[in-house]
N, C-alpha and C. Protein backbone atom coordinates (compact mmCIF):
# COMPACT_ATOMS: atom_id res chain seq x y z
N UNK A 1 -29.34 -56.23 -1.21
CA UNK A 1 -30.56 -56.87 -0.75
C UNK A 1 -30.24 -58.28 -0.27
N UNK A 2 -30.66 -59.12 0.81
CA UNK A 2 -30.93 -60.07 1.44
C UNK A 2 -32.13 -60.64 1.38
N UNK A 3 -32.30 -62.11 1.32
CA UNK A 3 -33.51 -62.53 1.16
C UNK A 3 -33.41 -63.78 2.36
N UNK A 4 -34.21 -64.38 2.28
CA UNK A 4 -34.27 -65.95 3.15
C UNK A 4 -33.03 -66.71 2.83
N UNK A 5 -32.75 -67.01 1.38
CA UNK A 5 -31.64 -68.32 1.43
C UNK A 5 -29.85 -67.60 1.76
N UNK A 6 -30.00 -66.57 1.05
CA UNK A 6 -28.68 -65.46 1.14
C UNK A 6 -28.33 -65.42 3.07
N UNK A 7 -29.61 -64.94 3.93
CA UNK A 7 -29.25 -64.69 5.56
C UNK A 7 -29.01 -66.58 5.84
N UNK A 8 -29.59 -67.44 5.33
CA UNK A 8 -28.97 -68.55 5.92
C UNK A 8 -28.05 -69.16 5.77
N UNK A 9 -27.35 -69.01 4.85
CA UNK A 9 -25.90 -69.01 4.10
C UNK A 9 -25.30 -68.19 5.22
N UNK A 10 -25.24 -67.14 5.19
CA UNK A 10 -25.26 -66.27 6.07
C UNK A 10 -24.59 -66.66 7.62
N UNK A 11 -26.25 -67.09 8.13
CA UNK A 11 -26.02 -67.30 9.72
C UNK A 11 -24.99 -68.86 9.73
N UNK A 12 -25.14 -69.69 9.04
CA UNK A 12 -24.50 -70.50 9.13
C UNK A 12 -22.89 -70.71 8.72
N UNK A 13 -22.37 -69.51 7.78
CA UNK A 13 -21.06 -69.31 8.23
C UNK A 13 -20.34 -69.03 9.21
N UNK A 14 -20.95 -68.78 10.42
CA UNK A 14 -20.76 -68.48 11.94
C UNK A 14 -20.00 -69.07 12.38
N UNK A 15 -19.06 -69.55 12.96
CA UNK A 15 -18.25 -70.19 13.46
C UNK A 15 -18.75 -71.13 14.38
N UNK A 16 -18.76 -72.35 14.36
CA UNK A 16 -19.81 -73.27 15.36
C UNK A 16 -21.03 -73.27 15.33
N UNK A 17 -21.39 -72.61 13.83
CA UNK A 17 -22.57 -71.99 14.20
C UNK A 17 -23.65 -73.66 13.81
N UNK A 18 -24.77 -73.69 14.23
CA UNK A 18 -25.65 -74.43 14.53
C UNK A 18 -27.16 -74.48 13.69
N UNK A 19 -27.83 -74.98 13.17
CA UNK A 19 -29.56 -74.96 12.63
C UNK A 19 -30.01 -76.07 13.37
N UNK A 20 -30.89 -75.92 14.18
CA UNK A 20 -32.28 -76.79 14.41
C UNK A 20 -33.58 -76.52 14.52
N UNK A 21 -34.27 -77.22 14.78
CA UNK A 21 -35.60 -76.54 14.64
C UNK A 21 -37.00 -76.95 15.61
N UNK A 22 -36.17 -75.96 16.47
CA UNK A 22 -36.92 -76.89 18.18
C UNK A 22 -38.59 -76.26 18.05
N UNK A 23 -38.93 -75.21 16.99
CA UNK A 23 -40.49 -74.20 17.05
C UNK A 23 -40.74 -75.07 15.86
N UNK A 24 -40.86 -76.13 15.19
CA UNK A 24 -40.87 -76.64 14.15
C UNK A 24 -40.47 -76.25 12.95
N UNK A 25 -40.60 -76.61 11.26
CA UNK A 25 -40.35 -76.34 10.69
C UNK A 25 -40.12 -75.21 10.01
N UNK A 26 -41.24 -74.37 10.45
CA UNK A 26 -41.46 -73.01 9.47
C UNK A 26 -40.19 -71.79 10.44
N UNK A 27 -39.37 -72.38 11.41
CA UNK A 27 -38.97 -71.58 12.21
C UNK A 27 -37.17 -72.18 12.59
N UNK A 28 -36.23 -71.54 11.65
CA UNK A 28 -34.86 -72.31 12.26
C UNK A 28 -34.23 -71.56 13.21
N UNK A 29 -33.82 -71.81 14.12
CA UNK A 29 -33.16 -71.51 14.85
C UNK A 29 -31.36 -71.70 14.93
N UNK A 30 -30.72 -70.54 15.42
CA UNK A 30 -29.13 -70.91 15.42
C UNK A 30 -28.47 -70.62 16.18
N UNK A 31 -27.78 -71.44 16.79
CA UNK A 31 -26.87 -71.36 18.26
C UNK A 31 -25.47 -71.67 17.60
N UNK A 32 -24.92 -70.60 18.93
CA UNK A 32 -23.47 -71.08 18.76
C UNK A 32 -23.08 -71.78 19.84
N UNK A 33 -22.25 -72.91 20.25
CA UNK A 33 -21.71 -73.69 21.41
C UNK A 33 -21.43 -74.81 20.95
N UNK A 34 -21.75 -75.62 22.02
CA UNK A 34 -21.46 -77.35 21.81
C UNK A 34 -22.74 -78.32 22.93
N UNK A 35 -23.24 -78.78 22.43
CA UNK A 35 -24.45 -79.42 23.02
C UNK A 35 -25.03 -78.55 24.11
N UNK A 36 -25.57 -79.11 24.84
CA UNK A 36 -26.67 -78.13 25.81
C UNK A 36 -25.84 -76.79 25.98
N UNK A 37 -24.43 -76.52 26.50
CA UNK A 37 -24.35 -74.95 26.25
C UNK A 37 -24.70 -74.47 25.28
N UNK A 38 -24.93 -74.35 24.10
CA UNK A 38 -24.77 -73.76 23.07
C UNK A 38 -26.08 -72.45 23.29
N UNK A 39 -26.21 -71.35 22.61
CA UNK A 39 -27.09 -70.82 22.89
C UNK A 39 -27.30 -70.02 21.34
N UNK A 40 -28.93 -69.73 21.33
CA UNK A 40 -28.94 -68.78 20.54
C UNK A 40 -28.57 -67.76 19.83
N UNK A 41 -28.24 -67.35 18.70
CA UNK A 41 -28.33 -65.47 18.01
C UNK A 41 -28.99 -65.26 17.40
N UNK A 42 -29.97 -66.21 16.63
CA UNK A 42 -30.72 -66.32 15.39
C UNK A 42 -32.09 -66.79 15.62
N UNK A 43 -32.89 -66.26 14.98
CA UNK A 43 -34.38 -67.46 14.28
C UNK A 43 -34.20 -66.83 12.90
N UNK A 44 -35.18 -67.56 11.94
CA UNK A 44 -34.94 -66.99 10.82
C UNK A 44 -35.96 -68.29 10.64
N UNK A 45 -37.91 -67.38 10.24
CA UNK A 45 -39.21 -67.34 9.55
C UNK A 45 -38.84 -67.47 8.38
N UNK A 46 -39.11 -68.84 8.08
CA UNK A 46 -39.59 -69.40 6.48
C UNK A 46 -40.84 -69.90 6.19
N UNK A 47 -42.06 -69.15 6.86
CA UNK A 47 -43.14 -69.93 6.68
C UNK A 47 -43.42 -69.24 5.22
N UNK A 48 -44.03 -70.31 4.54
CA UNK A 48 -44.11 -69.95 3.25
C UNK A 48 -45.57 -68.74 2.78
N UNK A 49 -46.62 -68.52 3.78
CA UNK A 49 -47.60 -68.20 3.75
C UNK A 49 -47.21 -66.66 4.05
N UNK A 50 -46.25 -66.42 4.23
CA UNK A 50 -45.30 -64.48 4.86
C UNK A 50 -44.67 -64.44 3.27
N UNK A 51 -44.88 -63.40 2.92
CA UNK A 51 -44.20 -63.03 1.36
C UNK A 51 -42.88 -63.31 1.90
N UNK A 52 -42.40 -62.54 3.18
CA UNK A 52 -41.21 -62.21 3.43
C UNK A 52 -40.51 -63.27 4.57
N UNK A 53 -39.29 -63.31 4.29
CA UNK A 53 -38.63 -63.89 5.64
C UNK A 53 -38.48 -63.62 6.75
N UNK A 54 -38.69 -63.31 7.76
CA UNK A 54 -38.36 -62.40 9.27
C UNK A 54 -37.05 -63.29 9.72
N UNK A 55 -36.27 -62.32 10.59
CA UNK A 55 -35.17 -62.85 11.14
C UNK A 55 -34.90 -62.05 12.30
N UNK A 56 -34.67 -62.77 13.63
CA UNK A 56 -34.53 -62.57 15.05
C UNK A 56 -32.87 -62.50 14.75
N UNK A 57 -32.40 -61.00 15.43
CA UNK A 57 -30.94 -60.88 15.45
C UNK A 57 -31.08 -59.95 16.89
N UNK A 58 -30.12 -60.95 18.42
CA UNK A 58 -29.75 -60.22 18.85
C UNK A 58 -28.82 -59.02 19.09
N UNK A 59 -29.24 -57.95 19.71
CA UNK A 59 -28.38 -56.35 19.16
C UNK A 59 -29.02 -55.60 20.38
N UNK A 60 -27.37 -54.79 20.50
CA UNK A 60 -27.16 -53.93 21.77
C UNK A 60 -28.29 -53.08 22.21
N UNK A 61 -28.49 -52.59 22.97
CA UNK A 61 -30.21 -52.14 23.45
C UNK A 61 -30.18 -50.53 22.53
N UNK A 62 -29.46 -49.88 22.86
CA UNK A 62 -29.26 -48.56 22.37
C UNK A 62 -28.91 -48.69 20.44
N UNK A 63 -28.17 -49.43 19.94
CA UNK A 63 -28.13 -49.85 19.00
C UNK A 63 -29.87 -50.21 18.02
N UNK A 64 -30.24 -51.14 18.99
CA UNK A 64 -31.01 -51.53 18.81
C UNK A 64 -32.65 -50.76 18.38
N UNK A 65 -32.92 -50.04 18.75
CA UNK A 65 -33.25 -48.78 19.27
C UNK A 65 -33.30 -47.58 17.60
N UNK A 66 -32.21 -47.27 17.58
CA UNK A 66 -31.71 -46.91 16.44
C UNK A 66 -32.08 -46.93 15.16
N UNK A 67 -31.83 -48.64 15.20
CA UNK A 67 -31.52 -49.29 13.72
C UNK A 67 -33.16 -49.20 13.29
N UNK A 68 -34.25 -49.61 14.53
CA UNK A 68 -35.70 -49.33 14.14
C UNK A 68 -35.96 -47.83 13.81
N UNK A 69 -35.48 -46.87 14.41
CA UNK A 69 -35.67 -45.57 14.01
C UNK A 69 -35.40 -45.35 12.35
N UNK A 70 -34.35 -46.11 11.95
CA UNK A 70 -33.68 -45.72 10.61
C UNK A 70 -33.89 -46.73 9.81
N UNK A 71 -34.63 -47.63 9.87
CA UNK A 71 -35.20 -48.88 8.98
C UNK A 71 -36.60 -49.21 9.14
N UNK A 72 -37.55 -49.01 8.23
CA UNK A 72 -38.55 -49.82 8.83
C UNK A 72 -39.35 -51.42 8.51
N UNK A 73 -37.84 -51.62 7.92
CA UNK A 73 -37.98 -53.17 7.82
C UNK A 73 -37.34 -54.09 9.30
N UNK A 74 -37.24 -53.11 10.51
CA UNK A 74 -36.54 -53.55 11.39
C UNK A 74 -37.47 -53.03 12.52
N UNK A 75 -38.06 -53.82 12.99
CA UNK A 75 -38.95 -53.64 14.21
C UNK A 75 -38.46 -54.69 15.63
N UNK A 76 -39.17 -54.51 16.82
CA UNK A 76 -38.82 -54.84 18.20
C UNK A 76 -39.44 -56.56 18.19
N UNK A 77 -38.03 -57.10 18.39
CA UNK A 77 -38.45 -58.93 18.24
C UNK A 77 -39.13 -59.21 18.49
N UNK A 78 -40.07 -60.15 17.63
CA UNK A 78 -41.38 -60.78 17.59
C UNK A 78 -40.41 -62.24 18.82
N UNK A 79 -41.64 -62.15 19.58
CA UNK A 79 -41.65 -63.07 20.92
C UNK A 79 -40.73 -63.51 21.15
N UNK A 80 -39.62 -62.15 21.53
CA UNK A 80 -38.59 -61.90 21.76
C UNK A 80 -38.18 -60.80 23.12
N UNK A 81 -37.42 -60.86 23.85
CA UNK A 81 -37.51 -59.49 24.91
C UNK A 81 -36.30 -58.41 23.91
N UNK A 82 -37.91 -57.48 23.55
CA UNK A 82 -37.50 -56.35 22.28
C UNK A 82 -37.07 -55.46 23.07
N UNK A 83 -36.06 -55.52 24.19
CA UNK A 83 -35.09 -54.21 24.49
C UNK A 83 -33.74 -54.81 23.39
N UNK A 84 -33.45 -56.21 23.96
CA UNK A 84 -32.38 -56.82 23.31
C UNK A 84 -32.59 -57.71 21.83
N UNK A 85 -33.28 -57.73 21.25
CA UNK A 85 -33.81 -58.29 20.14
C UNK A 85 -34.51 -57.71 19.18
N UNK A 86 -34.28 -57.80 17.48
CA UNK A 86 -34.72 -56.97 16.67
C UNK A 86 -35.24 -58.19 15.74
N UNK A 87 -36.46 -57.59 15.22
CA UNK A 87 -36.30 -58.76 14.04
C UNK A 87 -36.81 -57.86 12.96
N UNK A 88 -35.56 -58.47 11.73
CA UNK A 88 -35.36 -58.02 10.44
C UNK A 88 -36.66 -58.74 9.32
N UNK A 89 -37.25 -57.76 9.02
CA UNK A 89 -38.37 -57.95 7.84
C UNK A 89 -36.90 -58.47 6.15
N UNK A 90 -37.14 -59.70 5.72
CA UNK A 90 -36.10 -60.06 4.62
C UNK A 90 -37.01 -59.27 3.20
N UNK A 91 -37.73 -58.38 3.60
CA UNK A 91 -38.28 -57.71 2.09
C UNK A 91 -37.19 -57.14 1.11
N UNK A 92 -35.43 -56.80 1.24
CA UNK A 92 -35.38 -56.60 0.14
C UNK A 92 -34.54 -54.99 0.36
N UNK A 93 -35.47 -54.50 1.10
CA UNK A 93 -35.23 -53.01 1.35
C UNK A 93 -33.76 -52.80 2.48
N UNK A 94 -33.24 -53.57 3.25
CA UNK A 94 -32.07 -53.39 3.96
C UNK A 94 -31.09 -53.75 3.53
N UNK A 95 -29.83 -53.05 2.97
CA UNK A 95 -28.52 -53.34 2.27
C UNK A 95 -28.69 -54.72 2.50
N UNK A 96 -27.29 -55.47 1.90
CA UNK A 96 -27.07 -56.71 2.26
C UNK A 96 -26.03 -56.71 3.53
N UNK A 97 -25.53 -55.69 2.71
CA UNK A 97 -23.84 -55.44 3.97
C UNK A 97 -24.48 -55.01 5.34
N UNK A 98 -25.57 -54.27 5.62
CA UNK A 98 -26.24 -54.45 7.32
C UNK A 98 -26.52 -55.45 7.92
N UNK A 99 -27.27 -56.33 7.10
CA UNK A 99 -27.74 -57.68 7.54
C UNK A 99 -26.29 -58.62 7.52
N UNK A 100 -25.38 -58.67 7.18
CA UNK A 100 -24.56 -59.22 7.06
C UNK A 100 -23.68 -58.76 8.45
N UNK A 101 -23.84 -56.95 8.71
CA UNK A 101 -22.78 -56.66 9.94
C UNK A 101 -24.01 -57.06 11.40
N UNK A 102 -25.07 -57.24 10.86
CA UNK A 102 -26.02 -57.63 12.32
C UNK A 102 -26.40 -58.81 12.46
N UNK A 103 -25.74 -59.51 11.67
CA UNK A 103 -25.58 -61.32 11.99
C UNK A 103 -24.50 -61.46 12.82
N UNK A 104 -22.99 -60.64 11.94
CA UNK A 104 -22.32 -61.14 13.01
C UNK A 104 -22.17 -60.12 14.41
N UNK A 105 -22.80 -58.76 14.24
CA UNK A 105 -22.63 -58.27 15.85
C UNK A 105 -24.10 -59.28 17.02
N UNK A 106 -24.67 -60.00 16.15
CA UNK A 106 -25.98 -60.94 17.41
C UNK A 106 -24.91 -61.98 17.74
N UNK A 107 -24.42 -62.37 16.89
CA UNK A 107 -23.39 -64.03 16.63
C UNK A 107 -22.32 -63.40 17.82
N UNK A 108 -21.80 -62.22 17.92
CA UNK A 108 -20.35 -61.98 18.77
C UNK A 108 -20.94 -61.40 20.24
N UNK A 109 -22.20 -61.31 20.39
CA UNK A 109 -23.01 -60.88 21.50
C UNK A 109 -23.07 -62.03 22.70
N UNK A 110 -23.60 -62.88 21.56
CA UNK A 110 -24.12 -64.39 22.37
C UNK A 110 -22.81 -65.17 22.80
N UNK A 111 -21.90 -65.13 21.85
CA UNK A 111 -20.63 -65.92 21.74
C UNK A 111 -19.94 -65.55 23.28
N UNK A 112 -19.75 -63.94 23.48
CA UNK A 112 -19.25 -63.67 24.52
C UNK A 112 -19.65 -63.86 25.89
N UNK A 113 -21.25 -64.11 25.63
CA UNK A 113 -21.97 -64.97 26.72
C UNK A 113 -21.76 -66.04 27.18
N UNK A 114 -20.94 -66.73 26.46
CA UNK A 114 -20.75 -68.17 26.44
C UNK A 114 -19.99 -68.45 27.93
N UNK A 115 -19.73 -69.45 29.13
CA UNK A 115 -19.00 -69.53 29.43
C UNK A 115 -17.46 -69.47 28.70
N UNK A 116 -16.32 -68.32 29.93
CA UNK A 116 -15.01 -68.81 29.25
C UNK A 116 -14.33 -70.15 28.44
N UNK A 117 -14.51 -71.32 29.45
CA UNK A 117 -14.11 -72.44 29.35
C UNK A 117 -14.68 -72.62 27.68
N UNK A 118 -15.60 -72.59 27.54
CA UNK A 118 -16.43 -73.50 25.97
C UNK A 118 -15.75 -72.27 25.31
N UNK A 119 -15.63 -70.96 25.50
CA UNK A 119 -15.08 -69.90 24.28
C UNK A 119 -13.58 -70.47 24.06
N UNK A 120 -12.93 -71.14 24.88
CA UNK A 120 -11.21 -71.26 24.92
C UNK A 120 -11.62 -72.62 24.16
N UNK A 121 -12.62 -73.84 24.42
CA UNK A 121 -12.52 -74.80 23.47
C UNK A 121 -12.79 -74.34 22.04
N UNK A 122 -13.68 -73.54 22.07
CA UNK A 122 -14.10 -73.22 20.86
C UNK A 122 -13.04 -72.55 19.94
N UNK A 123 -12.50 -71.71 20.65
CA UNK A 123 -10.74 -70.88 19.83
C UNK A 123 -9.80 -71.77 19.64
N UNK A 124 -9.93 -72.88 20.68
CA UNK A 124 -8.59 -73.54 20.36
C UNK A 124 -8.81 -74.98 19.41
């Protein structure tokens, strides 16, 4: 099981990985890059008034697709374009080890988006 503080531990072991909080507080956001490139893989809902945590993980369309068929703590990203975006209900009910392999397949999605140049600073 995964909850709110466990996925942000989590997203923030990412390599470069990033928290700010451009939707305000109740809403962090996480990029990987280096100043204005940097781009998204994450949100992750801490409003305290949701029993539960929600978490925006980008994921492959067909994948994506799937994982809602076979979870239904996993529905089509909230104000998100839900071909490429899932967001994870943190109730409890999804292994830990899924949420853990769909942090880092959103985190290695975006990363590869990155221009080359910032991925070769970033490796080296």
């Amino acid at each position: 099981m995964m909850f709110v503080d466990d996925a942000r531990e989590c997203l923030l072991a990412q390599p470069y990985s990033t928290e700010v909080t451009p939707f305000g507080p109740d809403v962090l956001v996480y990029k990987v890059g280096r100043d204005e490139s940097n781009k998204m893989f994450a949100t992750l809902g801490i409003d305290d008034a949701d029993e539960h945590g929600r978490m925006n993980l980008k994921c492959d369309p067909e994948r994506a697709l799937e994982l809602r068929e076979e979870h239904e703590a996993i529905i089509p990203g909230y104000h998100m374009n839900k071909r490429h975006w899932n967001t994870l209900v943190l109730d409890g009910s999804l292994p830990e080890s899924l949420v853990r392999e769909l942090i880092s397949h959103s985190y290695a999605l975006v990363r590869k988006s990155l221009p080359k140049k910032l991925r070769d600073e970033l490796d080296g």
